[in-house]
C-alpha atoms as a PDB file:
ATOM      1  CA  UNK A   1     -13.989  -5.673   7.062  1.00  0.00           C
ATOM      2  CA  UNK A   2     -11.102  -7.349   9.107  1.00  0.00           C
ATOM      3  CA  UNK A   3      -8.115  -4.918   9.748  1.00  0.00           C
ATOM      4  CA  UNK A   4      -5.376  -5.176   6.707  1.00  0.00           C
ATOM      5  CA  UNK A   5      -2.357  -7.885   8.716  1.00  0.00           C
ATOM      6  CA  UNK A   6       1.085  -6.657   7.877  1.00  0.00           C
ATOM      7  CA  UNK A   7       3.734  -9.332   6.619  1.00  0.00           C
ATOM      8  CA  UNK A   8       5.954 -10.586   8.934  1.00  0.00           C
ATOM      9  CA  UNK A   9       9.194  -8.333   6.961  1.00  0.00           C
ATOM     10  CA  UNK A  10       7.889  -5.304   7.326  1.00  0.00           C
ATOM     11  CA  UNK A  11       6.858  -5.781  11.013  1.00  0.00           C
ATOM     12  CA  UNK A  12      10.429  -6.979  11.862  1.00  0.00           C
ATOM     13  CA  UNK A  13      12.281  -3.972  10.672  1.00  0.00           C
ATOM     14  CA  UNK A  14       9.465  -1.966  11.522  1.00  0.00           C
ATOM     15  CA  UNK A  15       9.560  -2.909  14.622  1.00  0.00           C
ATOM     16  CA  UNK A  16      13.599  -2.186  15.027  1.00  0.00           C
ATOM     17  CA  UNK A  17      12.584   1.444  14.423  1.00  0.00           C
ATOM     18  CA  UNK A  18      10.164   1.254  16.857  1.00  0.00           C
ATOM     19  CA  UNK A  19      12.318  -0.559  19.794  1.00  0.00           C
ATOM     20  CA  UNK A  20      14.939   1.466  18.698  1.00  0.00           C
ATOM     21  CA  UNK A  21      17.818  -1.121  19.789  1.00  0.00           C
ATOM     22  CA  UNK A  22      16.205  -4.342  20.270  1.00  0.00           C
ATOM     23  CA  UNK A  23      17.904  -7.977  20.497  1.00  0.00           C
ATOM     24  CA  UNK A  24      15.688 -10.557  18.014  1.00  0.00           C
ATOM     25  CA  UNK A  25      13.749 -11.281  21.013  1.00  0.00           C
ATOM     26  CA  UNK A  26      12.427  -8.667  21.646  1.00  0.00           C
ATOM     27  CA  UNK A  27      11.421  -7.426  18.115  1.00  0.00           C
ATOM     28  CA  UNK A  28      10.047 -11.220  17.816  1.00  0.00           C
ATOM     29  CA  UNK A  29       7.528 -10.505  21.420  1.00  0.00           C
ATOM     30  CA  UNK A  30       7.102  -6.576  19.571  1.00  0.00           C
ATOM     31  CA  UNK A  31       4.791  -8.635  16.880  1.00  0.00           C
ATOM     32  CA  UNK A  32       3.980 -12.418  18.469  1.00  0.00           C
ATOM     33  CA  UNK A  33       6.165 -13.514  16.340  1.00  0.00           C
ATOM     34  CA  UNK A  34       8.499 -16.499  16.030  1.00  0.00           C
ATOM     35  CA  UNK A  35      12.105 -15.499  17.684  1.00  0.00           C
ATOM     36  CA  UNK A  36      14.372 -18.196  15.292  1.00  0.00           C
ATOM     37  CA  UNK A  37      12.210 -16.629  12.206  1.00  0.00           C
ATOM     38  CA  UNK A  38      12.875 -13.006  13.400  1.00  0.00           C
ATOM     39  CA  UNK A  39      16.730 -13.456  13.830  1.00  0.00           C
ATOM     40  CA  UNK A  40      16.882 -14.796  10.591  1.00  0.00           C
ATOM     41  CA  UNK A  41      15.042 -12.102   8.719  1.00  0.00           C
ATOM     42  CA  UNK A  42      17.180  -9.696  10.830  1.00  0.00           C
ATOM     43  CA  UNK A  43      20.113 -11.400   9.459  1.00  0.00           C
ATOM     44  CA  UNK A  44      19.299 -11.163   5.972  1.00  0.00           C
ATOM     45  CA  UNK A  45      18.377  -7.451   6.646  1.00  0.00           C
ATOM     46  CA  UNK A  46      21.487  -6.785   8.000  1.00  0.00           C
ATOM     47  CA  UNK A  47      23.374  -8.723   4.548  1.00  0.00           C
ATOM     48  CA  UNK A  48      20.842  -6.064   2.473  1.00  0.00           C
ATOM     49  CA  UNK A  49      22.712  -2.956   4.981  1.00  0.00           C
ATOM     50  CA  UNK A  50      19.470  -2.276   6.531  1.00  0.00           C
ATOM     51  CA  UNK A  51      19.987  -3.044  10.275  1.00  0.00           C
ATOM     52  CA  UNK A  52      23.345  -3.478  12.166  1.00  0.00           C
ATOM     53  CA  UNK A  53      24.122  -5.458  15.276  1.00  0.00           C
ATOM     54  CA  UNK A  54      26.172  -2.998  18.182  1.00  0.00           C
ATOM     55  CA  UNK A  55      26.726  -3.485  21.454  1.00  0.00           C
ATOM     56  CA  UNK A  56      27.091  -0.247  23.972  1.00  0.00           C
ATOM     57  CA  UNK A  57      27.745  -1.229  27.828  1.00  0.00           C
ATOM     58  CA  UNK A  58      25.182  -3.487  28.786  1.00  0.00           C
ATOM     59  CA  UNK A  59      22.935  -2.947  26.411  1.00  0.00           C
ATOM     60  CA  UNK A  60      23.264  -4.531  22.758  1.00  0.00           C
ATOM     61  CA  UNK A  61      21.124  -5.372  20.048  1.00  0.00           C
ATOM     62  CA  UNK A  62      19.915  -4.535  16.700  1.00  0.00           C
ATOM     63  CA  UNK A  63      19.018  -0.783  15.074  1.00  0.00           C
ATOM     64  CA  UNK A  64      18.667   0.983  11.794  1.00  0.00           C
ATOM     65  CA  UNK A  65      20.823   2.382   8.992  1.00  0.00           C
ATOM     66  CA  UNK A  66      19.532   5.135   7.118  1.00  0.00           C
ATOM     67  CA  UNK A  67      19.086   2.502   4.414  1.00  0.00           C
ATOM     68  CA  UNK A  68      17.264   0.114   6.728  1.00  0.00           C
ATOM     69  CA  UNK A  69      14.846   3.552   8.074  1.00  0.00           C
ATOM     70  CA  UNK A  70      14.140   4.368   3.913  1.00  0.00           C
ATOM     71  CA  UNK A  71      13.440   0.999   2.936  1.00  0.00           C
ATOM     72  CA  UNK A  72      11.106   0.647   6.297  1.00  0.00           C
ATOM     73  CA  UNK A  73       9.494   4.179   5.024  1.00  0.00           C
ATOM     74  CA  UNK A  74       9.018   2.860   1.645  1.00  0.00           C
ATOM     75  CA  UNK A  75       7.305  -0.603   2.667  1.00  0.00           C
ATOM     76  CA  UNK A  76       5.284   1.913   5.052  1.00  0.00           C
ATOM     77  CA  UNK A  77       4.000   4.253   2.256  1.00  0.00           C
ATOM     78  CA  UNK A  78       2.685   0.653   0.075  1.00  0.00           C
ATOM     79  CA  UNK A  79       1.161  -0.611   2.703  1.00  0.00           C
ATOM     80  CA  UNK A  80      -0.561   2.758   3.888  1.00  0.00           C
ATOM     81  CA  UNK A  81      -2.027   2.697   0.177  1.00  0.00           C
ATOM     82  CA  UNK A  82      -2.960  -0.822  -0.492  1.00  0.00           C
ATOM     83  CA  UNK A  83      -4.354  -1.533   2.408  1.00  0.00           C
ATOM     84  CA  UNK A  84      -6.551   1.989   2.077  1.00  0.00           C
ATOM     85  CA  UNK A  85      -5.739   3.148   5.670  1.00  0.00           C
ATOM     86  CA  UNK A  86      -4.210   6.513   5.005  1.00  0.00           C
ATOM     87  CA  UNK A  87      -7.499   8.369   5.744  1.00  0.00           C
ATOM     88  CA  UNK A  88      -7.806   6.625   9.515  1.00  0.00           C
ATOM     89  CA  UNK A  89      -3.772   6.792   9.850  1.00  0.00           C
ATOM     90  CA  UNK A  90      -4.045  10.934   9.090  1.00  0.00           C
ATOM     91  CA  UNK A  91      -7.326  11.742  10.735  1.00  0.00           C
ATOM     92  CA  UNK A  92      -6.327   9.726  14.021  1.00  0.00           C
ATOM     93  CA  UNK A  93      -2.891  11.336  14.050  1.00  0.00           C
ATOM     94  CA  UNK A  94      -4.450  14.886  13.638  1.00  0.00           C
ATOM     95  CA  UNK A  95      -6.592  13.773  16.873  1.00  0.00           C
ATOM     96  CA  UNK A  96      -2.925  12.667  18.537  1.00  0.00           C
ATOM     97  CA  UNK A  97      -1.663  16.089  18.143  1.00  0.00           C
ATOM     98  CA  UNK A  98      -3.192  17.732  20.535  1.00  0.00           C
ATOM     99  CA  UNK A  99      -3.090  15.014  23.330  1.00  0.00           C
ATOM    100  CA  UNK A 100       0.559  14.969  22.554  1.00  0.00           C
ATOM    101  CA  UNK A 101       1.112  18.517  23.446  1.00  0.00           C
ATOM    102  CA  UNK A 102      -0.852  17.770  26.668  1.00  0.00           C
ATOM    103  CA  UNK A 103       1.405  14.547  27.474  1.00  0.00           C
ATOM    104  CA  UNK A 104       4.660  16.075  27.551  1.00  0.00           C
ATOM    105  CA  UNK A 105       3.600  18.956  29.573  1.00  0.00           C
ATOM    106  CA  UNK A 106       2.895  16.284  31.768  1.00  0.00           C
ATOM    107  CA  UNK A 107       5.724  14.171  32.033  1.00  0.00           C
ATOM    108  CA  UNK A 108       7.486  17.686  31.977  1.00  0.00           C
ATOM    109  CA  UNK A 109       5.823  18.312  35.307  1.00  0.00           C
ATOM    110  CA  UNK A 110       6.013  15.463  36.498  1.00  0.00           C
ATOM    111  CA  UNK A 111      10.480  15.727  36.319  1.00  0.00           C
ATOM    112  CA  UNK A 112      10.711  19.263  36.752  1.00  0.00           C
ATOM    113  CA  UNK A 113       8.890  20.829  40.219  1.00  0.00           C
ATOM    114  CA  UNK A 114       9.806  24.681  40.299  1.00  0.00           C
ATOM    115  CA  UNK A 115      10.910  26.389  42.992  1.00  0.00           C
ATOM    116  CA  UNK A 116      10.731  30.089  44.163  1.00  0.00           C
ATOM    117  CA  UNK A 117      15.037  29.668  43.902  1.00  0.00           C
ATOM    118  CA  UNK A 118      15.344  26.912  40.544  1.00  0.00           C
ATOM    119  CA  UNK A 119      12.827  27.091  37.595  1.00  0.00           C
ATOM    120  CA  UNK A 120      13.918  23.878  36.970  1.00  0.00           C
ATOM    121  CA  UNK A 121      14.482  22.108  39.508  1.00  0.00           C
ATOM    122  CA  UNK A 122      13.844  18.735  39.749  1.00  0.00           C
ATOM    123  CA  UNK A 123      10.282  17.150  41.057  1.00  0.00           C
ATOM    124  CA  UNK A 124      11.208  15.343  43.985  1.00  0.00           C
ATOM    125  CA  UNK A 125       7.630  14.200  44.545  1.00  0.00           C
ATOM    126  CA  UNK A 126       7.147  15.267  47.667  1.00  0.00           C
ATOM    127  CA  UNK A 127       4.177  17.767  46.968  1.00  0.00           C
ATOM    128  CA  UNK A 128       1.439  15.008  46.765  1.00  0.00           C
ATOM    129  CA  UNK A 129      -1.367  17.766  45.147  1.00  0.00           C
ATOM    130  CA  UNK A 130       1.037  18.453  42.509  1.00  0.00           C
ATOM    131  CA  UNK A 131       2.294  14.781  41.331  1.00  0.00           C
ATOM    132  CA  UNK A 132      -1.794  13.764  41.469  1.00  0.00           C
ATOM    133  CA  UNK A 133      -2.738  16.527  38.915  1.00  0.00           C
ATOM    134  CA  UNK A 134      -0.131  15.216  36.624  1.00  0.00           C
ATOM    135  CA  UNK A 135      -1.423  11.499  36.981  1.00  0.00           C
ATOM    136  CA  UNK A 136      -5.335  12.539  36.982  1.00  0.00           C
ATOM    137  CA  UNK A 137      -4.185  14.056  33.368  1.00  0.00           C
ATOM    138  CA  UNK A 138      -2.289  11.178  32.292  1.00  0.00           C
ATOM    139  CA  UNK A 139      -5.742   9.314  33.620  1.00  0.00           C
ATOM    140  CA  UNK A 140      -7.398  11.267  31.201  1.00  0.00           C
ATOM    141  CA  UNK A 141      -5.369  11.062  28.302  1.00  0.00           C
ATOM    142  CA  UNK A 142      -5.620   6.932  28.411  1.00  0.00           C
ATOM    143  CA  UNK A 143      -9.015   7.817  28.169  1.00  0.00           C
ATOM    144  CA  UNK A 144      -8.909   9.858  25.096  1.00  0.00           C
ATOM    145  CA  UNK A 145      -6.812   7.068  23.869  1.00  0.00           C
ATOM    146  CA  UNK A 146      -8.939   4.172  23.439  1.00  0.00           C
ATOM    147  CA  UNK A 147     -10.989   5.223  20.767  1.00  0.00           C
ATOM    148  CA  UNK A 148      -8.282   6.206  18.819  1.00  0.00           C
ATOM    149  CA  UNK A 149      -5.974   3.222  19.945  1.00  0.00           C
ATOM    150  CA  UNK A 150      -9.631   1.630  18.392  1.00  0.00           C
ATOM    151  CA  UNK A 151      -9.950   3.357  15.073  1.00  0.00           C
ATOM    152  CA  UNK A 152      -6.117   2.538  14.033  1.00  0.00           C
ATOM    153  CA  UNK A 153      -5.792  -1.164  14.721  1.00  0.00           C
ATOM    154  CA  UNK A 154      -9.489  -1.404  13.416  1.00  0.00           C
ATOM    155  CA  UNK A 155      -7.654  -0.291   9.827  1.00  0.00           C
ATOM    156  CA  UNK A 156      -3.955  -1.444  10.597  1.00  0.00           C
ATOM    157  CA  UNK A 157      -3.385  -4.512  13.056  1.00  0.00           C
ATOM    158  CA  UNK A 158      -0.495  -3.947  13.680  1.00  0.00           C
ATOM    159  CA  UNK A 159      -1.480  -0.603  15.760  1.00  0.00           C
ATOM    160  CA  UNK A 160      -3.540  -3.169  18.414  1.00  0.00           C
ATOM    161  CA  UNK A 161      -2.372  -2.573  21.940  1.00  0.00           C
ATOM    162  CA  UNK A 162      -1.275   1.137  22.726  1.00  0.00           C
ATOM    163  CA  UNK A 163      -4.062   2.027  25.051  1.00  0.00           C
ATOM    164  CA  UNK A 164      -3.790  -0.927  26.952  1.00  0.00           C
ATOM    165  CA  UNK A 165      -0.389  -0.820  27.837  1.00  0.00           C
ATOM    166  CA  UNK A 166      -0.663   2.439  28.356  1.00  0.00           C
ATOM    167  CA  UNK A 167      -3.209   2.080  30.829  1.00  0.00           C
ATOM    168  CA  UNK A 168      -1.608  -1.102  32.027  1.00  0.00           C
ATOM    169  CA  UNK A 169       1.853   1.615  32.921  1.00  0.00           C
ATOM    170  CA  UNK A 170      -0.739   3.678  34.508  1.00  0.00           C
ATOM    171  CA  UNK A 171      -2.054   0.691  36.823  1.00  0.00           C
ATOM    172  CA  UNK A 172       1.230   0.078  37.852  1.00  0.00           C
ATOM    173  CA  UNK A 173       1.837   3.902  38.747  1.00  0.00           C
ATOM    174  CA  UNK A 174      -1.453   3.821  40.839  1.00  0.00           C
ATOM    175  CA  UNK A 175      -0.215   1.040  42.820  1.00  0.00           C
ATOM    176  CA  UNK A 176       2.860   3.104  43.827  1.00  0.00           C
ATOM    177  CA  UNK A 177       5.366   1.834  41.364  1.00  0.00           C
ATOM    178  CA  UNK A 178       6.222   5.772  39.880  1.00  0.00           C
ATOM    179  CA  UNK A 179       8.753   4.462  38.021  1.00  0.00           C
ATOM    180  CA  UNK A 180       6.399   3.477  35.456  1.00  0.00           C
ATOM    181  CA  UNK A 181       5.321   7.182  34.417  1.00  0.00           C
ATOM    182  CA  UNK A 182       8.631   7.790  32.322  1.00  0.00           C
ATOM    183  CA  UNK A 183      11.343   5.411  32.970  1.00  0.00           C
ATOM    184  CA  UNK A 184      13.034   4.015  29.694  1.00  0.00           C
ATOM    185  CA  UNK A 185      13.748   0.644  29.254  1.00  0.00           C
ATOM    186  CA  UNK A 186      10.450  -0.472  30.550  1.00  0.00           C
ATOM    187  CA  UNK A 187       7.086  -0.165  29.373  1.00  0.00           C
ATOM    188  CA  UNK A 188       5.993   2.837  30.791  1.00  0.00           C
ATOM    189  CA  UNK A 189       3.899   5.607  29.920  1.00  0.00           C
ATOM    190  CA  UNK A 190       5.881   7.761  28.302  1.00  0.00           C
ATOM    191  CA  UNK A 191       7.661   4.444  26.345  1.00  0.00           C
ATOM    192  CA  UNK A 192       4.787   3.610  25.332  1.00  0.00           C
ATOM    193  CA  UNK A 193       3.203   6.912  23.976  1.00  0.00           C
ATOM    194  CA  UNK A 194       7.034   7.621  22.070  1.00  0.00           C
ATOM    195  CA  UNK A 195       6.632   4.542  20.435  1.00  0.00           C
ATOM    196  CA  UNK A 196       3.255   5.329  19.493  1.00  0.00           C
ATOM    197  CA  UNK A 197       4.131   8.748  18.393  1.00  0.00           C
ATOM    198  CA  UNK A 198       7.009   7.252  16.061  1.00  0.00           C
ATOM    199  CA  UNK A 199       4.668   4.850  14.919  1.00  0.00           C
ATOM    200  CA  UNK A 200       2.309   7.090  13.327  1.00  0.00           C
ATOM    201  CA  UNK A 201       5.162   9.771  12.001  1.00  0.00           C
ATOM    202  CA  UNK A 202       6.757   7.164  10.031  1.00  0.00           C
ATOM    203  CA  UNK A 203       3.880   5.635   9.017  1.00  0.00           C
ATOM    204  CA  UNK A 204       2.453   8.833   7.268  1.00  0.00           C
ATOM    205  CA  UNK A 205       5.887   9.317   6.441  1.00  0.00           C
ATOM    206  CA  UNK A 206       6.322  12.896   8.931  1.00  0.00           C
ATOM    207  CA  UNK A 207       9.286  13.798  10.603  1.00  0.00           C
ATOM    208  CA  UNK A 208       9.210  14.760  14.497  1.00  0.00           C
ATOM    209  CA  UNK A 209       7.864  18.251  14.990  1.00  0.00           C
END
């Protein structure tokens, strides 16, 4: 049985919530979808009150209202039922859980480095042995994370992908570009697993922690 394709509405303001702030473009690449068709869904979502357009510095684009996140959660919850996915959905988020815990000990690690003088001091990454533990767990987490990256968008399509960027951040890191452990902005490791984390909350409908 092919995995159930969400409509192109509920992927558009689904994917605000994911992005976070996001100009039409880049909720349009989010979901391969058409940009002029995403910017005018986003504009009739925004005459319904259920995204808003704000600029902050240099960064602008579109983002939620707590109408826009209920009406996202309610489309969610339908779609989680019709397309009878809530058993995957639930049983691969209890199998996230645990990785989770193990992720952000790593990317705490992999900021903080302490010091006999500063608990928290900040990792400089000059103690090779310690910044290779963090990335030979992160090594094994993408590995824990294709099956499950497998069994989602096997019920959901619109879960495809989260492994292999994740392991795609991962590449870059080996190649000496650290950056892409846990910078924002980018598609890093840590963006990537947030955004999968969020992704599975709202779908089920769960609130962080």
């Amino acid at each position: 049985m092919p995995p159930h394709e969400s409509p192109a509405g509920l992927l558009v303001l689904h994917g605000v919530r994911l992005l976070g702030m996001a100009d039409s473009a880049a909720v349009a690449r989010r979901y391969s979808l058409d940009r002029d068709a995403v910017h005018e869904m986003l504009l009739d979502r925004e005459a319904f009150g259920h995204v808003q357009h704000s600029a902050f510095a240099d960064v602008s684009g579109w983002s939620l209202t707590e109408r826009g996140r209920a009406e996202g959660e309610r489309l969610l919850a339908l779609e989680l039922e019709d397309s009878g996915a809530r058993e995957v959905v639930e049983q691969t988020h209890a199998g996230f859980a645990p990785l989770n815990g193990r992720f952000l000990e790593a990317i705490t690690d992999w900021q903080i480095r302490p010091t006999s003088f500063d608990r928290m001091a900040t990792n400089d990454h000059s103690d090779w042995a310690w910044d290779e533990r963090v990335l030979k767990t992160l090594a094994g987490l993408a590995r824990r994370l294709e099956p499950l990256g497998a069994e989602l968008s096997g019920a959901l399509a619109r879960f495809a992908g989260y492994s292999e960027r994740f392991s795609a951040a991962l590449a870059r890191v080996d190649r000496g570009e650290r950056r892409w452990v846990d910078a924002p902005r980018i598609d890093s490791c840590h963006t990537v697993w947030f955004e999968l984390h969020e992704d599975l909350i709202s779908t089920l409908g769960l609130q962080r922690g």
